[in-house]
PDB file of N, CA and C in Angstrom:
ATOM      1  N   UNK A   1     -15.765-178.269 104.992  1.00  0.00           N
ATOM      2  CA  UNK A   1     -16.696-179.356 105.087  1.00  0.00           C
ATOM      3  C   UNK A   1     -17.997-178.989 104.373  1.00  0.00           C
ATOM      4  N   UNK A   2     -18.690-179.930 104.334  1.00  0.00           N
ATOM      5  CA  UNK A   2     -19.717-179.704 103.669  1.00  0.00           C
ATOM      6  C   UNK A   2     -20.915-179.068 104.371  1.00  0.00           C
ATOM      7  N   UNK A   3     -21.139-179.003 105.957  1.00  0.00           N
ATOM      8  CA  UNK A   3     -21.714-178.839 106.484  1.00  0.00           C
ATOM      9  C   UNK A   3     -21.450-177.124 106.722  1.00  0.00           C
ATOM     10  N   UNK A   4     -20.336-176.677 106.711  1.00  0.00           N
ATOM     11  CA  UNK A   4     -20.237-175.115 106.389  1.00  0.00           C
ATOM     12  C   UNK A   4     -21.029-175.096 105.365  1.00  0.00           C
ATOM     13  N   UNK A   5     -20.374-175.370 104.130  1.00  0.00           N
ATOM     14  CA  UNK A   5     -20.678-175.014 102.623  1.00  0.00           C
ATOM     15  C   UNK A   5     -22.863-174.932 103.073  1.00  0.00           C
ATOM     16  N   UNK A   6     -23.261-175.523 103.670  1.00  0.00           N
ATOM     17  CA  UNK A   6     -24.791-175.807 103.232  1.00  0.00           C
ATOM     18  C   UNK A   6     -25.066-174.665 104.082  1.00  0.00           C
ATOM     19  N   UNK A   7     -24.388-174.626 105.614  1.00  0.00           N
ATOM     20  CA  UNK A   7     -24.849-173.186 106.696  1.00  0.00           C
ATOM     21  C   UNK A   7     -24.660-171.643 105.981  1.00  0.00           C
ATOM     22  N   UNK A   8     -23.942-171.746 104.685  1.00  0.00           N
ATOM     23  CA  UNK A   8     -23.761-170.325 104.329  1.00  0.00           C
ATOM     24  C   UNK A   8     -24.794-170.512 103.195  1.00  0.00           C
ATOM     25  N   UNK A   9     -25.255-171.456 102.678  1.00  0.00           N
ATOM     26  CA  UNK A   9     -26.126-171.264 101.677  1.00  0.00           C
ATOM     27  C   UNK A   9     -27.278-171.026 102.612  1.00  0.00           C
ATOM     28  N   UNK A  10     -27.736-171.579 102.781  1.00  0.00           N
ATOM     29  CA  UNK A  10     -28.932-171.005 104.042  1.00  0.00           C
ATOM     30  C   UNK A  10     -28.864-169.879 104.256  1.00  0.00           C
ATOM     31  N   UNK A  11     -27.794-169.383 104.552  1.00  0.00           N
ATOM     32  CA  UNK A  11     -27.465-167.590 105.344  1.00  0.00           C
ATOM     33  C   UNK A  11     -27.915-166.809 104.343  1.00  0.00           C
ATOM     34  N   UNK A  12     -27.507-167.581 103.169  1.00  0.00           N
ATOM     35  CA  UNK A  12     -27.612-166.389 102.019  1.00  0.00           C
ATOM     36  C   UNK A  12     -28.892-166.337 101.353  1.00  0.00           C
ATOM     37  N   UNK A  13     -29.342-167.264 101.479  1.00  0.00           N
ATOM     38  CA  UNK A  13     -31.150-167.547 101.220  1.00  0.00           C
ATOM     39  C   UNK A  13     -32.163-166.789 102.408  1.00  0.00           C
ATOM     40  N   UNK A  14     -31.754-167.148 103.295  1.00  0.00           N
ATOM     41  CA  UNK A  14     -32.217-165.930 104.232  1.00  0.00           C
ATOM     42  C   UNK A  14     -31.923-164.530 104.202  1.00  0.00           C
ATOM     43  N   UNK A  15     -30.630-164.610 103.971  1.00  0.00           N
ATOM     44  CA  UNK A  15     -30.486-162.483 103.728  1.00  0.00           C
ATOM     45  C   UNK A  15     -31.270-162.034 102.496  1.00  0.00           C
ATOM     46  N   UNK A  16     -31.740-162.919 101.584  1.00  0.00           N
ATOM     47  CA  UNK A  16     -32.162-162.809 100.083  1.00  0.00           C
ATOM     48  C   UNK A  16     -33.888-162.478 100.307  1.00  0.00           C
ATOM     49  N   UNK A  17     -34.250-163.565 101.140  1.00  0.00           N
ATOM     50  CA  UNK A  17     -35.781-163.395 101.718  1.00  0.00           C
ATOM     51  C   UNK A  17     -36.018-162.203 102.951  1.00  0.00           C
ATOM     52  N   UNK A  18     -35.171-161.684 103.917  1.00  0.00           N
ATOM     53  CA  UNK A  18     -35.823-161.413 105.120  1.00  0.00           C
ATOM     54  C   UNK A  18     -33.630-161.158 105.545  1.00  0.00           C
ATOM     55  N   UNK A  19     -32.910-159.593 104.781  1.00  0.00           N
ATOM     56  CA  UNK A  19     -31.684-159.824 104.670  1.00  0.00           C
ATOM     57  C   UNK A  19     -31.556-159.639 106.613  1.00  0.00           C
ATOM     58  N   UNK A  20     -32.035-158.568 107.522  1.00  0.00           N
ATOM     59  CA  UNK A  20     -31.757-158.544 109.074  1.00  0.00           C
ATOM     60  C   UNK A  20     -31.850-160.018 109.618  1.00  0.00           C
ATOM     61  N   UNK A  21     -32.649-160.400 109.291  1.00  0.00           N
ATOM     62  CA  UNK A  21     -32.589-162.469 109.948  1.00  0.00           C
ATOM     63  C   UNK A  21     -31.093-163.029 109.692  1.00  0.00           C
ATOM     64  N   UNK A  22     -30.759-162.594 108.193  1.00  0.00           N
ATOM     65  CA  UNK A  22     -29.676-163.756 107.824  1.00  0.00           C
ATOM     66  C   UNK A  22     -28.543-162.728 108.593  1.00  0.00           C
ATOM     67  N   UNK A  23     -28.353-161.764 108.615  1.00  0.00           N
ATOM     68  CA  UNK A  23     -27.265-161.386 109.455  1.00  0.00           C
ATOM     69  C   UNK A  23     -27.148-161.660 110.729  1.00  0.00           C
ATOM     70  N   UNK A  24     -28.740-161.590 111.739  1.00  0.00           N
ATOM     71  CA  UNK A  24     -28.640-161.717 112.440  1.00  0.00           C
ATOM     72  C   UNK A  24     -27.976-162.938 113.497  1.00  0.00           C
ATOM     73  N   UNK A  25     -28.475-164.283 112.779  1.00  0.00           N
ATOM     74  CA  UNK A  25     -28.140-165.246 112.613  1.00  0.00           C
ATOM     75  C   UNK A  25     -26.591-165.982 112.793  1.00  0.00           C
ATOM     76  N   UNK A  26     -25.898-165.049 111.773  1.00  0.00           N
ATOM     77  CA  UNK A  26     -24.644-165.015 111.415  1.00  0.00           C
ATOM     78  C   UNK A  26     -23.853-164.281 112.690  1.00  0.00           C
ATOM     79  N   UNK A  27     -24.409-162.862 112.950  1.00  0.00           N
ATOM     80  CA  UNK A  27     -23.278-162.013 113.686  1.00  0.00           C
ATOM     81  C   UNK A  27     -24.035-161.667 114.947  1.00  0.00           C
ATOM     82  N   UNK A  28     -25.077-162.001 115.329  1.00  0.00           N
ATOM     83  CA  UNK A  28     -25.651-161.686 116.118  1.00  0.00           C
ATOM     84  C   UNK A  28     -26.656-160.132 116.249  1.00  0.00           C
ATOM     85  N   UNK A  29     -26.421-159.494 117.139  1.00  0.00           N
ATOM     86  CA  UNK A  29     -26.882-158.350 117.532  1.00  0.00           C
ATOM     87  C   UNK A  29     -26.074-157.069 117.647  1.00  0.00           C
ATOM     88  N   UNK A  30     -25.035-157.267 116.721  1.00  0.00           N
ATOM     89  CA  UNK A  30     -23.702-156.765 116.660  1.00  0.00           C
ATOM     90  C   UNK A  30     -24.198-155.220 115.472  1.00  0.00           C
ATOM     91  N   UNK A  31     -23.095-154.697 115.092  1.00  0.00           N
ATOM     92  CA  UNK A  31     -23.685-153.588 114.193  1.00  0.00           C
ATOM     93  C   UNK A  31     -23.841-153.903 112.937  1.00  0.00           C
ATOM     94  N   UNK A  32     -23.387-155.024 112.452  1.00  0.00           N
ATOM     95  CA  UNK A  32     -23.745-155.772 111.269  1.00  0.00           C
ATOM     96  C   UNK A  32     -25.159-155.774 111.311  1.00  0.00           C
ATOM     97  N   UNK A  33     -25.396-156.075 111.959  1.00  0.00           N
ATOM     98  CA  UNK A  33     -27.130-156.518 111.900  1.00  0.00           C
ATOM     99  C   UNK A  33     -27.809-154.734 112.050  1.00  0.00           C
ATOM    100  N   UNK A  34     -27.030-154.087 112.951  1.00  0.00           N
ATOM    101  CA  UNK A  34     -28.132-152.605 112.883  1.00  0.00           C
ATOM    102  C   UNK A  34     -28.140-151.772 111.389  1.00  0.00           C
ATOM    103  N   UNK A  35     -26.736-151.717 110.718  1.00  0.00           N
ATOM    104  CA  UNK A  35     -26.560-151.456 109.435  1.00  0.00           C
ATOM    105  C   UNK A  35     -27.264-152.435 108.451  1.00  0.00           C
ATOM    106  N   UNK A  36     -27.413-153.561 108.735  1.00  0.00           N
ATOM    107  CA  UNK A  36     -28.720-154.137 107.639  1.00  0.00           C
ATOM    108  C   UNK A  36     -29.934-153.884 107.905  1.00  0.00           C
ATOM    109  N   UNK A  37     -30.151-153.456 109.265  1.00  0.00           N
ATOM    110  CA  UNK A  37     -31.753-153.270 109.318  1.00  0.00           C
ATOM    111  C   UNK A  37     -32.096-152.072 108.988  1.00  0.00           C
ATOM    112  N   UNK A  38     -31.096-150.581 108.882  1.00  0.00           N
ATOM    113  CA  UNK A  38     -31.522-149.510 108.566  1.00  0.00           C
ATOM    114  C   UNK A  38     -30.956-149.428 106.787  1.00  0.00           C
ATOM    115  N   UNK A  39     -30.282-150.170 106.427  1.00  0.00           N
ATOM    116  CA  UNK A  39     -30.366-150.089 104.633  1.00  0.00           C
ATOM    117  C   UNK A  39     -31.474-150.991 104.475  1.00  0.00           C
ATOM    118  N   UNK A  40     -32.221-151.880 105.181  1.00  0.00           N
ATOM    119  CA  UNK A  40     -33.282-152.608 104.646  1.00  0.00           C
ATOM    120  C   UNK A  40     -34.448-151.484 104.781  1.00  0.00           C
ATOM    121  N   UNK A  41     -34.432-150.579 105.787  1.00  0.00           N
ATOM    122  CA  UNK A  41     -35.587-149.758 106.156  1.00  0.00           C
ATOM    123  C   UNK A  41     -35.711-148.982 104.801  1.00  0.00           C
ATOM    124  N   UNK A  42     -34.651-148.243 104.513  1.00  0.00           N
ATOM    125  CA  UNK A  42     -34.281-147.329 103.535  1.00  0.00           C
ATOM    126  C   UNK A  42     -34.834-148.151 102.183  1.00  0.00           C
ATOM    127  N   UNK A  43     -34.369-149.356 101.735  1.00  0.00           N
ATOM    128  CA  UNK A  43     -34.581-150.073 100.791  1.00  0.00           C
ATOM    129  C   UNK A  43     -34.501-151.075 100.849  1.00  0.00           C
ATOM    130  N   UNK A  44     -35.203-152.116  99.955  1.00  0.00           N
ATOM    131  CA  UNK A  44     -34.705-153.711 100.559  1.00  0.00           C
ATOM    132  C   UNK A  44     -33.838-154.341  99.310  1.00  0.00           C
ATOM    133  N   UNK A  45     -33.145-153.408  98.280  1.00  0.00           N
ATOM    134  CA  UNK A  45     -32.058-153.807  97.803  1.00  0.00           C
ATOM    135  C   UNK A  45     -31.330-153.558  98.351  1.00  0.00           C
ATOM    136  N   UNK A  46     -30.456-152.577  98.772  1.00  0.00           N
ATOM    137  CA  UNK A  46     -29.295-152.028  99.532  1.00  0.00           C
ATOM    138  C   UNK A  46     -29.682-153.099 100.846  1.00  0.00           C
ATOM    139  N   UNK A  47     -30.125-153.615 101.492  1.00  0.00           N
ATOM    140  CA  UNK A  47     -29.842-154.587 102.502  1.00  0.00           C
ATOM    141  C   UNK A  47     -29.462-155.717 102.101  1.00  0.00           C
ATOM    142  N   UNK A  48     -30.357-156.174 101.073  1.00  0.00           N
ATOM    143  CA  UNK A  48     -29.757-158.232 100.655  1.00  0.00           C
ATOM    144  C   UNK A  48     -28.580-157.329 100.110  1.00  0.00           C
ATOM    145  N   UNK A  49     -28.040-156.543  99.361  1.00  0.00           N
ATOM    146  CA  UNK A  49     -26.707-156.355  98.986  1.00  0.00           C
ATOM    147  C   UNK A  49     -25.652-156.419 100.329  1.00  0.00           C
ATOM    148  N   UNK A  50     -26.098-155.956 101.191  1.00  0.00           N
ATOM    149  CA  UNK A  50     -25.314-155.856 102.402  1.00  0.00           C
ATOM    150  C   UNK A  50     -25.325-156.918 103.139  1.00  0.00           C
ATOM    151  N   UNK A  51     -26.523-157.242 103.378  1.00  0.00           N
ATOM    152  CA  UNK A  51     -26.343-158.849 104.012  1.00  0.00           C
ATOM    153  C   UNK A  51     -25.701-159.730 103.172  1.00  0.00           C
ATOM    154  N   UNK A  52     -25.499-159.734 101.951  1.00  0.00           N
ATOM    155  CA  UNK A  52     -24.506-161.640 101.433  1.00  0.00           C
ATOM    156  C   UNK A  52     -23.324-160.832 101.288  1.00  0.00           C
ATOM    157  N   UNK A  53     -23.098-159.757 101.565  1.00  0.00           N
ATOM    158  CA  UNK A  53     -21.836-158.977 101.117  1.00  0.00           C
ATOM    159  C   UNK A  53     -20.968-159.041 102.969  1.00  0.00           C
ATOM    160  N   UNK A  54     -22.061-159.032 103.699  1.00  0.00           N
ATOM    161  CA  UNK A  54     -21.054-159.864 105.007  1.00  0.00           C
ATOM    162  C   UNK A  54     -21.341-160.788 105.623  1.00  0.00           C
ATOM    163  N   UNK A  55     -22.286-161.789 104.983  1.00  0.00           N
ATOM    164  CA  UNK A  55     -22.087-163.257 105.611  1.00  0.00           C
ATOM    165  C   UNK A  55     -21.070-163.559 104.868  1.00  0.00           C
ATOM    166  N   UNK A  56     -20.968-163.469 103.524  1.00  0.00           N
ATOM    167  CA  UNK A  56     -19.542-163.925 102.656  1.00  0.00           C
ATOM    168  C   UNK A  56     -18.441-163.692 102.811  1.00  0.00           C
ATOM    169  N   UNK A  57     -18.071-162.717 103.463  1.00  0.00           N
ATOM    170  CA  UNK A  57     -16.908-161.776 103.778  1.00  0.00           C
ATOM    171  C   UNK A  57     -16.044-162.435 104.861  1.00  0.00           C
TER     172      UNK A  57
END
């Protein structure tokens, strides 16, 4: 539907701006989200890489 298609563009615009939000969002408080917040700490490429690499997934 189209209404997916627009919720993952969002996700991915958020992991792009602020990537721990858009995971969070997505998977909750799960380890998805602790592994984006410590590759975002480390760097904030290696996180948006990681965040659209598992909202997409």
């Amino acid at each position: 539907m189209a209404d997916e298609g627009t919720a993952t563009c969002i996700d991915i615009l958020l992991a792009i701006i602020l990537p721990p939000l858009g995971v969070f969002l997505k998977f909750g408080c799960q380890v998805e989200f602790w592994i984006c917040l410590l590759l975002t700490i480390f760097g904030y490429l290696p996180g948006i890489i990681y965040a659209v690499y598992a909202i997409t997934k």
